[in-house]
Protein backbone atom coordinates (compact mmCIF):
# COMPACT_ATOMS: atom_id res chain seq x y z
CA UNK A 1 -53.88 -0.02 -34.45
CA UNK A 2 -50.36 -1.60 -34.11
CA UNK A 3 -47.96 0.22 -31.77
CA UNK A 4 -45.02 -0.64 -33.87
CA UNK A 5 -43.03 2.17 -34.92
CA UNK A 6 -42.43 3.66 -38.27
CA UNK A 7 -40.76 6.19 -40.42
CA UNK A 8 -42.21 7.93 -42.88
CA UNK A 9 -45.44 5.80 -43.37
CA UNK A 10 -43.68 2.96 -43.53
CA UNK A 11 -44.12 -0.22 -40.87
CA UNK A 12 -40.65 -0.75 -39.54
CA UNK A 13 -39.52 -4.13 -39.41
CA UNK A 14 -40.18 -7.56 -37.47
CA UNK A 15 -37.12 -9.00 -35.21
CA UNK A 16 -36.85 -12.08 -37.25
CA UNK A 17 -36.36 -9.74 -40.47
CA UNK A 18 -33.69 -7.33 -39.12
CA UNK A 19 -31.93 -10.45 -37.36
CA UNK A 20 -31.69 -11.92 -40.99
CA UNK A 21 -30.40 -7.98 -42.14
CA UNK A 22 -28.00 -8.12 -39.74
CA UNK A 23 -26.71 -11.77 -40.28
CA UNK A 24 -26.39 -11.04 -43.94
CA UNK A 25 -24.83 -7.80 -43.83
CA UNK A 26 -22.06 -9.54 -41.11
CA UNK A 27 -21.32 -11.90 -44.16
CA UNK A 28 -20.84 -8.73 -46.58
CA UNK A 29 -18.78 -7.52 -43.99
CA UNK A 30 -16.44 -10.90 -43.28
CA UNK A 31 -15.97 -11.70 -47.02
CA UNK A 32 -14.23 -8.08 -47.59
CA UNK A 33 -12.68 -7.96 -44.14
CA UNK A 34 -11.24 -11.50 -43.98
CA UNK A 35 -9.43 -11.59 -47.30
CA UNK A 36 -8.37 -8.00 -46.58
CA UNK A 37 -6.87 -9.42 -43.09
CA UNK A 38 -5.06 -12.18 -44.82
CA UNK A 39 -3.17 -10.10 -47.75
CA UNK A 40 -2.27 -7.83 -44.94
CA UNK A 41 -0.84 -10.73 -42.24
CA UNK A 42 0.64 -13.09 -44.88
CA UNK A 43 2.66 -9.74 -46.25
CA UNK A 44 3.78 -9.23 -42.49
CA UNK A 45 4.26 -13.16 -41.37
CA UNK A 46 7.20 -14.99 -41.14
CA UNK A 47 8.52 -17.67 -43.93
CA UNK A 48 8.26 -20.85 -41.22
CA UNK A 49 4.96 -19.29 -40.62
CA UNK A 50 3.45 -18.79 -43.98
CA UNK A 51 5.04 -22.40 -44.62
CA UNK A 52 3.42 -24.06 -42.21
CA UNK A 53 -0.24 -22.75 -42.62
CA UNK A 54 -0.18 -23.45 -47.01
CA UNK A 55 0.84 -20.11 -47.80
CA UNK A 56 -2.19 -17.88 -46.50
CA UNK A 57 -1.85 -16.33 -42.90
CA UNK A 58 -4.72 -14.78 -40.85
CA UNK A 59 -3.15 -13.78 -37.89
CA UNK A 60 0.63 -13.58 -37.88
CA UNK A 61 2.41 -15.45 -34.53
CA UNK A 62 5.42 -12.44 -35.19
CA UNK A 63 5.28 -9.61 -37.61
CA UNK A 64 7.75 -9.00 -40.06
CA UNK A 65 8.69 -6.38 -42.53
CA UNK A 66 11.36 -8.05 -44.44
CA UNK A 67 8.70 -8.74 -47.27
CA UNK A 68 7.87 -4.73 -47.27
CA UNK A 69 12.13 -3.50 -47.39
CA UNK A 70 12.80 -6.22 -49.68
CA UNK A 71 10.23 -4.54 -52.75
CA UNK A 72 11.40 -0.98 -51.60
CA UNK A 73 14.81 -1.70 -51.47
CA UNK A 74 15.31 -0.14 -54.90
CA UNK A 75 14.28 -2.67 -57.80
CA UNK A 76 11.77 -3.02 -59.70
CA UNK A 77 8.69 -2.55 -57.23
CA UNK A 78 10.21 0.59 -56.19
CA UNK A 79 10.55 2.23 -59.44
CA UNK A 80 7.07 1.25 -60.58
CA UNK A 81 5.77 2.74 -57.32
CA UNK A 82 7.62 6.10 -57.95
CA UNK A 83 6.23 5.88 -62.00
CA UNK A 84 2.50 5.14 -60.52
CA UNK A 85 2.97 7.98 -58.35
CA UNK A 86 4.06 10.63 -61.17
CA UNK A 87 1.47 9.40 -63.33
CA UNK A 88 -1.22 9.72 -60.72
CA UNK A 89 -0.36 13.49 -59.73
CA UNK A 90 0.69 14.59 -63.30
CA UNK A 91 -2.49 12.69 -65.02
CA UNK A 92 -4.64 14.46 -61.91
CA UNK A 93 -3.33 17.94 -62.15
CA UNK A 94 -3.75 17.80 -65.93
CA UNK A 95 -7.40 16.57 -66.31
CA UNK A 96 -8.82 18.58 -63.34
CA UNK A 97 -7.05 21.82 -64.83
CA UNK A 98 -8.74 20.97 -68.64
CA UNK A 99 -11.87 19.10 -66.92
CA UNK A 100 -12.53 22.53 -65.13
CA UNK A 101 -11.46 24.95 -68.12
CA UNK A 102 -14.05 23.00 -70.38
CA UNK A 103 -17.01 22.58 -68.00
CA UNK A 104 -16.40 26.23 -66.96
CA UNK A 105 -16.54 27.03 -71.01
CA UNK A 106 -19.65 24.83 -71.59
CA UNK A 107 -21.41 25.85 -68.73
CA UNK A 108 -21.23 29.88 -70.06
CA UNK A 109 -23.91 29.77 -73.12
CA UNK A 110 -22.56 32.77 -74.86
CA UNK A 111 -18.82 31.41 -74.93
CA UNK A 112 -16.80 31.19 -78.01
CA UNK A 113 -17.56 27.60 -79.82
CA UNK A 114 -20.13 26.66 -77.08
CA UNK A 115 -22.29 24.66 -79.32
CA UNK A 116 -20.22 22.58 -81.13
CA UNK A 117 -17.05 22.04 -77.83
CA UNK A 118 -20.76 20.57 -76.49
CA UNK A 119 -21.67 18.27 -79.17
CA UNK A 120 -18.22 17.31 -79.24
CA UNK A 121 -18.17 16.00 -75.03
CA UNK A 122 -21.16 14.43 -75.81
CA UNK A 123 -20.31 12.48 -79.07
CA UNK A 124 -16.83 11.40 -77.15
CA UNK A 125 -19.18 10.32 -74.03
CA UNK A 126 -21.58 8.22 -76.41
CA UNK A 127 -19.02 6.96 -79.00
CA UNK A 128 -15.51 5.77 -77.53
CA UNK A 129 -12.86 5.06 -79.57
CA UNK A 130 -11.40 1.40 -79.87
CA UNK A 131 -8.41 0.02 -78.86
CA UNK A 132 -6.57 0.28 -82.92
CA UNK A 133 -7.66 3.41 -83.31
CA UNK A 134 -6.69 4.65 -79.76
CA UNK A 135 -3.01 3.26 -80.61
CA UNK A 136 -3.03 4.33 -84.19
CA UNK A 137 -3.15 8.11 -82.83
CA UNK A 138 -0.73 7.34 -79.85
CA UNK A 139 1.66 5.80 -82.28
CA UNK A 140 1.10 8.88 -84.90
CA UNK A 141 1.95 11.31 -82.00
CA UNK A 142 4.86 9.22 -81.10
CA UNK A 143 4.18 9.13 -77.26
CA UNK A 144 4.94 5.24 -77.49
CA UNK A 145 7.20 4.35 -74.58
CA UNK A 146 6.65 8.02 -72.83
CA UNK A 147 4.71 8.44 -69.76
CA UNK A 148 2.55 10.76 -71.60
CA UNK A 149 0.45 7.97 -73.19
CA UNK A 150 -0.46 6.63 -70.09
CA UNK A 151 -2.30 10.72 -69.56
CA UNK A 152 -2.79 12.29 -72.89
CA UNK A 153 -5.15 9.63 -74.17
CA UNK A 154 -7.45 10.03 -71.22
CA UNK A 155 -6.42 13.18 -69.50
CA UNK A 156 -10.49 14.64 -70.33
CA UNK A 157 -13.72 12.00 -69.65
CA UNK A 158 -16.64 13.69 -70.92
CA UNK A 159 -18.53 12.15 -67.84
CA UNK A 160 -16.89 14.11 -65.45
CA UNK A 161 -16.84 17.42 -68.15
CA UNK A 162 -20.83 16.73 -68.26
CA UNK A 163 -20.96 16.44 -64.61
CA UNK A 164 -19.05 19.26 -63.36
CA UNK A 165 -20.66 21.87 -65.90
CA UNK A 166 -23.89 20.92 -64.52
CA UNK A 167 -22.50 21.64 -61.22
CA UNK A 168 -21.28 25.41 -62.52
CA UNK A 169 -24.95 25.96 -64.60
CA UNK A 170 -26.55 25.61 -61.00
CA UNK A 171 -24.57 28.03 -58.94
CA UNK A 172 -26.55 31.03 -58.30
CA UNK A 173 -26.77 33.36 -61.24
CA UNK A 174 -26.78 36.76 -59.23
CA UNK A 175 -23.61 36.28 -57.51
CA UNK A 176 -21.55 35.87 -60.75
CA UNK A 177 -23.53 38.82 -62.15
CA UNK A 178 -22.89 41.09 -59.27
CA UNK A 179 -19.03 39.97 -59.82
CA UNK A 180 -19.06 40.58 -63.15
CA UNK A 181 -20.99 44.20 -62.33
CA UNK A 182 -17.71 44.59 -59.99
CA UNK A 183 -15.45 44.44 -62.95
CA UNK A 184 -14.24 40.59 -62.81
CA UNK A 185 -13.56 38.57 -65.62
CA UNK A 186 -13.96 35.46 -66.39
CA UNK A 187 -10.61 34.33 -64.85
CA UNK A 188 -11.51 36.35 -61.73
CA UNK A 189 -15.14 34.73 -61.41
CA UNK A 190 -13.86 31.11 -61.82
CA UNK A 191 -10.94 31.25 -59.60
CA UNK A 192 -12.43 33.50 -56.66
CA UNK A 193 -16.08 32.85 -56.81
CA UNK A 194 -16.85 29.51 -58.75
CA UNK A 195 -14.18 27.04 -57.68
CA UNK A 196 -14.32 28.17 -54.30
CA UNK A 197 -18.07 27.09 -54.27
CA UNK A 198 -17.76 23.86 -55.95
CA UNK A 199 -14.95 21.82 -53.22
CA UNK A 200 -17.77 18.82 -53.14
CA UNK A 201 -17.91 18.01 -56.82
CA UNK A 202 -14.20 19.19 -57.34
CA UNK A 203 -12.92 17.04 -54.82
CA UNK A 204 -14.74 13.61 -55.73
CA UNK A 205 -14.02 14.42 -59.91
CA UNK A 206 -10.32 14.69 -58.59
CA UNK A 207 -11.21 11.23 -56.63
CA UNK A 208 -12.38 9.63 -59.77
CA UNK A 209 -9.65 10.52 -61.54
CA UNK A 210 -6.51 10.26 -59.41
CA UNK A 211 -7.87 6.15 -58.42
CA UNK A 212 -8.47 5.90 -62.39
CA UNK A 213 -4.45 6.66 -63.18
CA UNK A 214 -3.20 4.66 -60.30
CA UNK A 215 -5.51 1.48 -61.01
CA UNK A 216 -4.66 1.97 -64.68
CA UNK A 217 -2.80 -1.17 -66.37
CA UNK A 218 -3.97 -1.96 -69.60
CA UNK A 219 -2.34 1.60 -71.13
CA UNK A 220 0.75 0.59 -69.80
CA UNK A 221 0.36 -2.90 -71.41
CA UNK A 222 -0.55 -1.18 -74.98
CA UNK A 223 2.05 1.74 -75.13
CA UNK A 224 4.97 0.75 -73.17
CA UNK A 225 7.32 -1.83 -74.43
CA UNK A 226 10.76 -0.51 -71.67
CA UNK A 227 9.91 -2.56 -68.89
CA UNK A 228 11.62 -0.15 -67.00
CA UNK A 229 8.93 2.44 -66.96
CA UNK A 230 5.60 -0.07 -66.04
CA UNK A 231 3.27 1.70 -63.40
CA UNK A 232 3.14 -0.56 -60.27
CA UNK A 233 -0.53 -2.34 -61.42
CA UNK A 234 1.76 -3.62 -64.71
CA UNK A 235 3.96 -5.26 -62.36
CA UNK A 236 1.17 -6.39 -60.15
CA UNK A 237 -0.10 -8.28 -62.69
CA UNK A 238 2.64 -9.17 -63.81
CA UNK A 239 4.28 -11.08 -60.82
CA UNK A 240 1.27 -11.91 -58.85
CA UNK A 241 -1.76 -12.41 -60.82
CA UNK A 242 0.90 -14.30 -63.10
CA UNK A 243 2.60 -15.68 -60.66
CA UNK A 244 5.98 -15.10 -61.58
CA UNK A 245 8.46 -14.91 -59.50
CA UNK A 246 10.71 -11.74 -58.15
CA UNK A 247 14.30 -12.80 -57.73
CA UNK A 248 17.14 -10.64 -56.45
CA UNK A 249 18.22 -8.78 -59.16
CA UNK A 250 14.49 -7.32 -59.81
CA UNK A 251 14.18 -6.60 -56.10
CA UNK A 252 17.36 -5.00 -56.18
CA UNK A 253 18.41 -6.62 -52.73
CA UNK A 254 21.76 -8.37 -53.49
CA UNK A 255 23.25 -10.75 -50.87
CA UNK A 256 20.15 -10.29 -48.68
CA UNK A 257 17.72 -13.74 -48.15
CA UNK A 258 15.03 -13.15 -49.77
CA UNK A 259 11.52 -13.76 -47.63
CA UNK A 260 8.80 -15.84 -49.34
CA UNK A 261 7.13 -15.23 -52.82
CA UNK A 262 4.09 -15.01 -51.20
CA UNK A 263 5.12 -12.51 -48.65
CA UNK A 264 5.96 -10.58 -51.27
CA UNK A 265 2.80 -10.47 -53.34
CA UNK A 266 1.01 -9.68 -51.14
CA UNK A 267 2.86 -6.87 -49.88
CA UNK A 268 3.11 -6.17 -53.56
CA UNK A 269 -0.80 -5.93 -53.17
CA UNK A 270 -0.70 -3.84 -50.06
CA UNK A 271 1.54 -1.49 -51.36
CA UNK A 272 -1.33 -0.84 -54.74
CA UNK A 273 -4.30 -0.16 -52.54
CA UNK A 274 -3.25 1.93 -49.20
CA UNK A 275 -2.90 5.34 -51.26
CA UNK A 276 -6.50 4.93 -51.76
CA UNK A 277 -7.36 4.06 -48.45
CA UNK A 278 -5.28 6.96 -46.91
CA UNK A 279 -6.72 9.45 -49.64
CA UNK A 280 -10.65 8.53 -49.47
CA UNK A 281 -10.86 9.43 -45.70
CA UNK A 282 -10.13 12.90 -46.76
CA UNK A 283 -12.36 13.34 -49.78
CA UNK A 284 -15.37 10.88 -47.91
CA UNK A 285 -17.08 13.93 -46.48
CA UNK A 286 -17.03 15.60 -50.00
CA UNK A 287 -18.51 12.60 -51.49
CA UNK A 288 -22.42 11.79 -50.95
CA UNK A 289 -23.30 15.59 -52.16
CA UNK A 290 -20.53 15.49 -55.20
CA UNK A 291 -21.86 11.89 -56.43
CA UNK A 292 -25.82 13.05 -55.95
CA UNK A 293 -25.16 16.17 -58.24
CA UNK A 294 -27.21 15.89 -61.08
CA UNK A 295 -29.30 12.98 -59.85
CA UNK A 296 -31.96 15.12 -58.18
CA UNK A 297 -34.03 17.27 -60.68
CA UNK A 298 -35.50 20.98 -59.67
């Protein structure tokens, strides 16, 4: 009988086998830490610096924020931060506020239009509309060149509607009865009984939809033609995955040196992906039992 031991039945594993585990997950780990590391020094590096190493810096000798005041100082990168930001908590307050209204609906079977508001989520979820007739309707509406068709068009996603009334179907029957014995109404039960209960699912829904609208691009590319109101991804992609260059009067920073382009980009790219990393720490505790709803089957 071999001493080794094991979890749940199963033989745990030899040295040479969690060696190679380990070995491979340290890879995992250095090939999204190092690149990470290298945006973050080349945006902070100095321009003799950043010259002398070809442009990509992995530890700066001297740290240095002119790359960081020269995008906020006003011009373009600063207005399509302040767009991406108004975007992201507009587009976020709307769909959470329908997203909840409609689950909440769909999850009551004796609600007004239940059946068909149900068929409708789940045709939208299995059929999506293309990209002429999505701008055919945006056009017809005439929200082209308004902020609103970077939310309207996908303020609801029938994923999250599908996933969150599943969520309100399971909470405990009795307690919204005995409410509704109490004399509270529907408004009464969701607000002070149902959302209250559902801060796991509610938070990682908002997750999935606040990182959607600031990562979005491609509505900004269809519907906006004033270059003047692109989100901050447009101009991402604009002047660093195109590599075009920012001069003065887009950064706004007249009769200042400018530092390098590359500097720049990447503090461009820096400046797109810490409101993520500063928001998931608070939602990451929320986030294993709101992603497992629905997977496990009673």
């Amino acid at each position: 009988m071999s001493n080794r031991a094991t979890i749940a039945g199963v033989p745990a594993a030899s040295r040479p086998v969690r060696a190679l585990k380990g070995v491979v997950l340290a890879v995992c780990c250095a090939a999204v830490v190092v690149p990470f590391l290298g945006i973050v020094s080349t945006s902070l590096a100095t321009h003799e610096q950043i010259t002398r190493d070809g442009g990509f810096v992995l530890v700066p000798d001297e740290v240095s924020f002119a790359a960081y005041s020269a995008i906020l100082s006003g011009g373009v990168v600063t207005r399509a931060t302040l767009v991406s930001i108004f975007v992201t908590v507009a587009g976020t307050a709307l769909s959470m506020a329908t997203t909840i209204l409609l689950a909440y609906g769909l999850s009551r079977p004796r609600s007004v239009a239940h059946r068909p508001l149900l068929m409708v989520v789940l045709f939208a979820l299995l059929f999506a509309p293309g990209i002429i007739p999505s701008y055919l309707v945006v056009k017809s509406l005439g929200l082209l060149d308004s902020y609103w068709a970077l939310i309207l068009p996908v303020a609801v996603n029938a994923f999250n509607v599908i996933i969150l009334r599943a969520f309100f179907m399971d909470l405990p029957r009795e307690v919204i009865d005995s409410a509704r014995m109490d004399g509270a109404g529907d408004a009464a039960i969701l607000f002070r009984i149902v959302l209250p209960l559902s801060k796991a699912v509610l938070a990682v829904i908002g997750l999935f939809y606040a990182v959607a609208y600031w990562n979005a691009f491609f509505s900004a590319l269809l519907y906006l033609n004033d270059t003047a109101k692109w989100p901050l991804q447009l101009v991402l992609r604009t002047y660093v995955v195109n590599q075009t260059q920012l001069g003065v009067d887009q950064l706004g920073s007249a009769g200042a040196a400018l530092p390098p382009q590359e500097a720049i980009q990447m503090a461009i790219l820096v400046l797109s992906i810490v409101p993520v990393l500063v928001v998931y720490p608070f939602v990451q505790r929320h986030f294993t039992k709101g992603v497992l709803i629905g997977a496990v089957k009673g």
